[in-house]
Structures are given as structure tokens and as C-alpha cells.
Protein backbone atom coordinates (compact mmCIF):
# COMPACT_ATOMS: atom_id res chain seq x y z
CA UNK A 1 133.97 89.80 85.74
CA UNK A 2 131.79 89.66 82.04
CA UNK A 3 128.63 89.89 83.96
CA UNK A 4 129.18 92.89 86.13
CA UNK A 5 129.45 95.13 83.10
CA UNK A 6 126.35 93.65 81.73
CA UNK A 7 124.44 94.02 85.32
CA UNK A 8 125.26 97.75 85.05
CA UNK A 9 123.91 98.21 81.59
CA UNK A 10 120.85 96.73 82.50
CA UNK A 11 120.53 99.26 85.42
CA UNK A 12 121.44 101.72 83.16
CA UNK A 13 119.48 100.96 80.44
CA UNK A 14 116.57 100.56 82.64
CA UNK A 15 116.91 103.89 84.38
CA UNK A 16 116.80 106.00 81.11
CA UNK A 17 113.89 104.30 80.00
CA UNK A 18 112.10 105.28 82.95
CA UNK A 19 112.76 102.61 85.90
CA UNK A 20 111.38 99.16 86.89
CA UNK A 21 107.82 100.75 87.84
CA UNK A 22 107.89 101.83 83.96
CA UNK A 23 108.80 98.55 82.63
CA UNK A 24 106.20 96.60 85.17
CA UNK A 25 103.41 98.92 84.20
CA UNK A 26 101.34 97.23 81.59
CA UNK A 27 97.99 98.57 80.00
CA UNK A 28 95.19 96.98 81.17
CA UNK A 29 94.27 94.03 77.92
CA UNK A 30 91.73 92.29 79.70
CA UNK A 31 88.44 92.82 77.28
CA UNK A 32 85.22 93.27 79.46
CA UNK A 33 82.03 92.21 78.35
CA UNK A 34 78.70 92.73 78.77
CA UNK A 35 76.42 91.71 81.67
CA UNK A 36 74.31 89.66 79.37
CA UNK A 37 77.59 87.70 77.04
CA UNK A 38 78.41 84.40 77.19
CA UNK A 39 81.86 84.31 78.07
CA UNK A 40 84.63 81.87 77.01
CA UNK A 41 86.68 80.95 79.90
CA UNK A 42 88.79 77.67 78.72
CA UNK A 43 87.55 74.77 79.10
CA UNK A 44 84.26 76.83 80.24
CA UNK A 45 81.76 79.05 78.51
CA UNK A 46 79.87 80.79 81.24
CA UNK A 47 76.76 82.71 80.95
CA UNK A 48 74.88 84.69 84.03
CA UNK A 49 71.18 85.17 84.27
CA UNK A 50 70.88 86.37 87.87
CA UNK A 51 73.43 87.81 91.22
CA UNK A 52 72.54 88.66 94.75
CA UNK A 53 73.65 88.62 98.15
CA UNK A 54 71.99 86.88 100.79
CA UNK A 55 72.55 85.30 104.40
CA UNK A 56 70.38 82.77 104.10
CA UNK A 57 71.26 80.44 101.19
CA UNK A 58 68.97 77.56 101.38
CA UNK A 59 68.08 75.22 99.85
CA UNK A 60 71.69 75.16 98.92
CA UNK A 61 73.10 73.83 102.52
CA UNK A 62 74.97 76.71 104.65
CA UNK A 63 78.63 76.20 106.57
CA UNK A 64 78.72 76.33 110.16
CA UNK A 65 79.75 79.97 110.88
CA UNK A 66 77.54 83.12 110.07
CA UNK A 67 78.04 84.45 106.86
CA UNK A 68 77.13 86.59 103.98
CA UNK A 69 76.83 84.51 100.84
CA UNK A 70 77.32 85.75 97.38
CA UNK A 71 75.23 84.22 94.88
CA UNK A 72 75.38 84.02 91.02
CA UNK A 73 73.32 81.50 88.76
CA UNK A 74 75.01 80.39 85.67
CA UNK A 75 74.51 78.67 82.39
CA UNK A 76 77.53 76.49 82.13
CA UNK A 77 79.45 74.04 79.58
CA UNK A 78 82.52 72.35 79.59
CA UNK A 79 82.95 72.64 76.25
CA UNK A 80 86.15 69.69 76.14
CA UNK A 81 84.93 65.85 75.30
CA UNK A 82 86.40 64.85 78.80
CA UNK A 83 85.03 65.24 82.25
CA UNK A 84 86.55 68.07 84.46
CA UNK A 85 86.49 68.11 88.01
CA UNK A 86 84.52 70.49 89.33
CA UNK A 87 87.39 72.52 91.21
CA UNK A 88 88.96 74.02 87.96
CA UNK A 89 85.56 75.76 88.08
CA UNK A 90 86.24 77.67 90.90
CA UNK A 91 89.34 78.92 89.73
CA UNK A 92 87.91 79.65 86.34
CA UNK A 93 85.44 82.54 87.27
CA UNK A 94 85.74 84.34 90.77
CA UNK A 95 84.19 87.70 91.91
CA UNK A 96 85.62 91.21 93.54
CA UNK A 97 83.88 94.45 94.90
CA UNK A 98 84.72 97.46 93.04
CA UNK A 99 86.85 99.87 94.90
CA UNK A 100 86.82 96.88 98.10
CA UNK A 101 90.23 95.21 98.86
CA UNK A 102 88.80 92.37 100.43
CA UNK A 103 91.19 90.80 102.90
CA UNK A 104 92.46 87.21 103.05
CA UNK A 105 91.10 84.56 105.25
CA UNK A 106 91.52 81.56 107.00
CA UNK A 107 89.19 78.37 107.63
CA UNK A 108 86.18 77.69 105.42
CA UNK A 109 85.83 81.13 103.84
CA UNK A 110 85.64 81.61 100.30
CA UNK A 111 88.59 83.67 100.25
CA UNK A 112 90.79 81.85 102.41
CA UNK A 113 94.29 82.88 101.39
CA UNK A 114 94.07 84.82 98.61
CA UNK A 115 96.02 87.43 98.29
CA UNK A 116 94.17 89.56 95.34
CA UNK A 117 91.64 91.28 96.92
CA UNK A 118 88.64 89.04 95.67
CA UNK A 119 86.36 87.06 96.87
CA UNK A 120 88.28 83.65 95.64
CA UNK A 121 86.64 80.24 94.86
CA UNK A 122 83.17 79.48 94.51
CA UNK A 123 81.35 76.68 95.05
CA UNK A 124 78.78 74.67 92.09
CA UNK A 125 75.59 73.75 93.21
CA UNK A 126 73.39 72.15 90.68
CA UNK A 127 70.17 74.30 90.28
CA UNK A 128 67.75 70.98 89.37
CA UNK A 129 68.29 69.47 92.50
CA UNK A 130 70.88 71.78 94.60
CA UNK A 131 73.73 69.02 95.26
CA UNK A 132 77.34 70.37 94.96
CA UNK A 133 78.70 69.57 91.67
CA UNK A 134 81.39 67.27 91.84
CA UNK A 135 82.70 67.19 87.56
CA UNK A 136 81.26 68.71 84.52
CA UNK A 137 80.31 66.30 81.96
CA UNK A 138 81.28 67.13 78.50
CA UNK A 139 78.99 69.45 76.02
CA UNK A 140 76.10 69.51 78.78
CA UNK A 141 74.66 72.97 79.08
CA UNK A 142 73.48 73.04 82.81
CA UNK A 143 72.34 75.80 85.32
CA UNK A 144 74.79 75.99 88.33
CA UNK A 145 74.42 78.19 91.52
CA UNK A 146 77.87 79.69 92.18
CA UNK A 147 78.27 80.67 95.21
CA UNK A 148 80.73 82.38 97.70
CA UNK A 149 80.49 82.35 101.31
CA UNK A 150 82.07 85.46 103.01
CA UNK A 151 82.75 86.88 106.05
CA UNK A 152 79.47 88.50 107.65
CA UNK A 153 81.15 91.96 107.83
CA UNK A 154 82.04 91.39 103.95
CA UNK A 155 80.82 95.05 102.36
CA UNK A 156 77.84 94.39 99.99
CA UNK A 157 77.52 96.15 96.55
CA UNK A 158 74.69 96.41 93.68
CA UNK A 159 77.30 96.47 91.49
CA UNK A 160 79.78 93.15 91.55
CA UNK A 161 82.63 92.79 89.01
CA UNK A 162 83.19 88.72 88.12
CA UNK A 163 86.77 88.04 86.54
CA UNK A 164 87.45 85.30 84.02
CA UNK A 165 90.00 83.32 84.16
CA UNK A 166 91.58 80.67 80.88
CA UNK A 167 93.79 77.56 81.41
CA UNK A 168 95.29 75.02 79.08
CA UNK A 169 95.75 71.50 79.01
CA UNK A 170 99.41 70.56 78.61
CA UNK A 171 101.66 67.98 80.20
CA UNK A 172 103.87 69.30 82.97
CA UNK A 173 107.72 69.47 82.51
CA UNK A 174 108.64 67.67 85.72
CA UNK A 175 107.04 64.24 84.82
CA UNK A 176 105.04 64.52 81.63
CA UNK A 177 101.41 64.34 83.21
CA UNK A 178 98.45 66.23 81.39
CA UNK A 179 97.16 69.08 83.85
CA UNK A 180 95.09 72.51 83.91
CA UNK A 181 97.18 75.08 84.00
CA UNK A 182 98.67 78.77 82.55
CA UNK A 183 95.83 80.44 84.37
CA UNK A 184 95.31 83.93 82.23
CA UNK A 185 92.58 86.41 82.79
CA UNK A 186 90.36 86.80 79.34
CA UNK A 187 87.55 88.68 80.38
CA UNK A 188 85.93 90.84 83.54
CA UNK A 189 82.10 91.27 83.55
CA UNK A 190 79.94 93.79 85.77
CA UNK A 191 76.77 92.11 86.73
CA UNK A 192 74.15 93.76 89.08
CA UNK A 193 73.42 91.97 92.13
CA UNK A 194 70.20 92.19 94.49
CA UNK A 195 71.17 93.43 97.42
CA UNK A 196 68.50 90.75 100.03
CA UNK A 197 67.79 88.19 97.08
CA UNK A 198 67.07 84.59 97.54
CA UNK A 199 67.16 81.65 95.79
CA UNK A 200 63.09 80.21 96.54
């Protein structure tokens, strides 16, 4: 009986102050940066020297389907004094294309199941010797390709927008271990991408 007066206050209280679109609609706080910044992306700082799309990717081995890759080459440092496994990468940095909702995907695609529009994951390739990068080792500055494999019918643009992503290292409340987590977007940087580039 005490909290059906209260339930109806809320709804009141919500109404007059313009509704639950007014109260979800938040100004966009997400700083953008330059094309050229180094960008801090806890535990990361990433910094991009060169984009393009491509279908051939090689050196850097190819899947098993057709595809258009997207393809970024970045300074990066895990800037912790512990190794991190190279996945957190991939959900530290991902890319969209501006005005594109790009739709979700199953099997081996880079956006397999994800629900944003974007292009999800990519994948660290090592640009000394092109090997898939399996950890970052702490405080070494090294050149990764970062690249996302796509549908072949994926829409290409000059113009690519890469969104940063934070996490923090805290233990979880279920049974104290230490993991990433609290993923929070800290930056979004356009970058202009060749439209047939290559990595030789």
C-alpha cells in the first residue's frame, strides 16, 4: 500500500519534468580528439599513423570467406606493469562508419553480435613480423596492425570514426577476483582512411 503512492509520484514527477525520453537524453560528454593525438584508453594509450580499406590483407593471413578488411596501424602501450591479454584490446578501441548502421553478424565477422552499429573487435597483428598478438607486455611501445574483417558488401568511407573505450581493474563482487571491467567511452577520433590501401 506505501509504495503505490510513491510509484505514482514518480510518474508524476517524471511527466512534468518532461517524460522518460527527457530524463534518458544525455548530452553527448565524450571529448573527440584529433586525428594525430595519442589517446588514453585505460590500460592503453593508442596512437594512429595510418587507415585504409582493403580486400586483400596480406601479409597479415586472411579468414576463409571473402571480405572487406578494415585496416588501422597503431602505436600502442599498455601502460600497467602487468601483462594484458591481448583481447581487452579489442574491446578497448573499435571503429564505426559515419551515418552507416552497420548490422550484426554471425560466424567469424568482426562484428559478430554487436548490437551498436560498429564494426566491433579488431584483431592485433604485430607489424615487425605480422603474427597475431597474443598479450601486451608492460611499458613496450610497439606498432600493431588493427584490423577488422567485414562483410564484403560492408559500405566503405574516406572518413572512419574509431571510438575509445576505458576499463578498470577491480575485483568482482561475486567472488573477489581482479578483472577488466566498467567499460566507459573516453574519446572518439576521425581518422581518414585510403579507400584501396595496402599494407606492402
Amino acid at each position: 500500500n506505501l509504495t503505490m503512492p510513491a510509484g505514482l509520484a514518480l510518474v508524476l514527477v517524471t511527466g512534468v519534468f518532461g517524460g522518460w525520453n527527457s530524463a534518458d537524453a544525455q548530452p553527448e560528454t565524450t571529448p573527440r580528439a584529433t586525428s594525430s593525438e595519442v589517446v588514453a584508453a585505460q590500460p592503453f594509450t593508442v596512437s594512429v599513423s595510418d587507415a585504409f580499406w582493403t580486400t586483400d590483407p596480406s601479409p597479415l593471413p586472411a579468414g576463409f570467406q571473402e571480405a572487406t578488411f578494415f585496416i588501422v596501424r597503431a602505436r600502442v602501450v599498455n601502460t600497467t606493469d602487468s601483462w594484458i591479454q591481448a583481447p581487452l584490446l579489442g574491446q578497448a578501441i573499435t571503429a564505426a562508419v559515419p551515418n552507416t548502421e552497420l548490422q550484426p553478424q554471425s560466424g567469424l565477422w568482426s562484428n559478430a553480435q554487436v548490437n551498436d552499429g560498429s564494426m566491433g573487435s579488431p584483431t592485433a597483428f604485430r607489424v615487425i613480423d605480422a603474427q597475431s598478438a597474443r598479450a601486451f607486455q608492460p611499458a613496450l611501445e610497439q606498432e600493431y596492425w588493427l584490423v577488422w574483417e567485414l562483410p564484403p558488401d560492408t559500405p566503405r568511407s574516406p572518413q572512419v570514426e574509431l571510438q575509445y573505450f576505458s576499463h578498470n581493474w577491480r575485483a568482482s563482487s561475486l567472488d573477489g577476483g581482479f578483472f577488466w571491467t566498467d567499460r566507459t567511452p573516453v574519446a572518439v577520433q576521425d581518422v581518414s582512411a585510403a579507400m584501396n590501401g595496402g599494407i606492402l
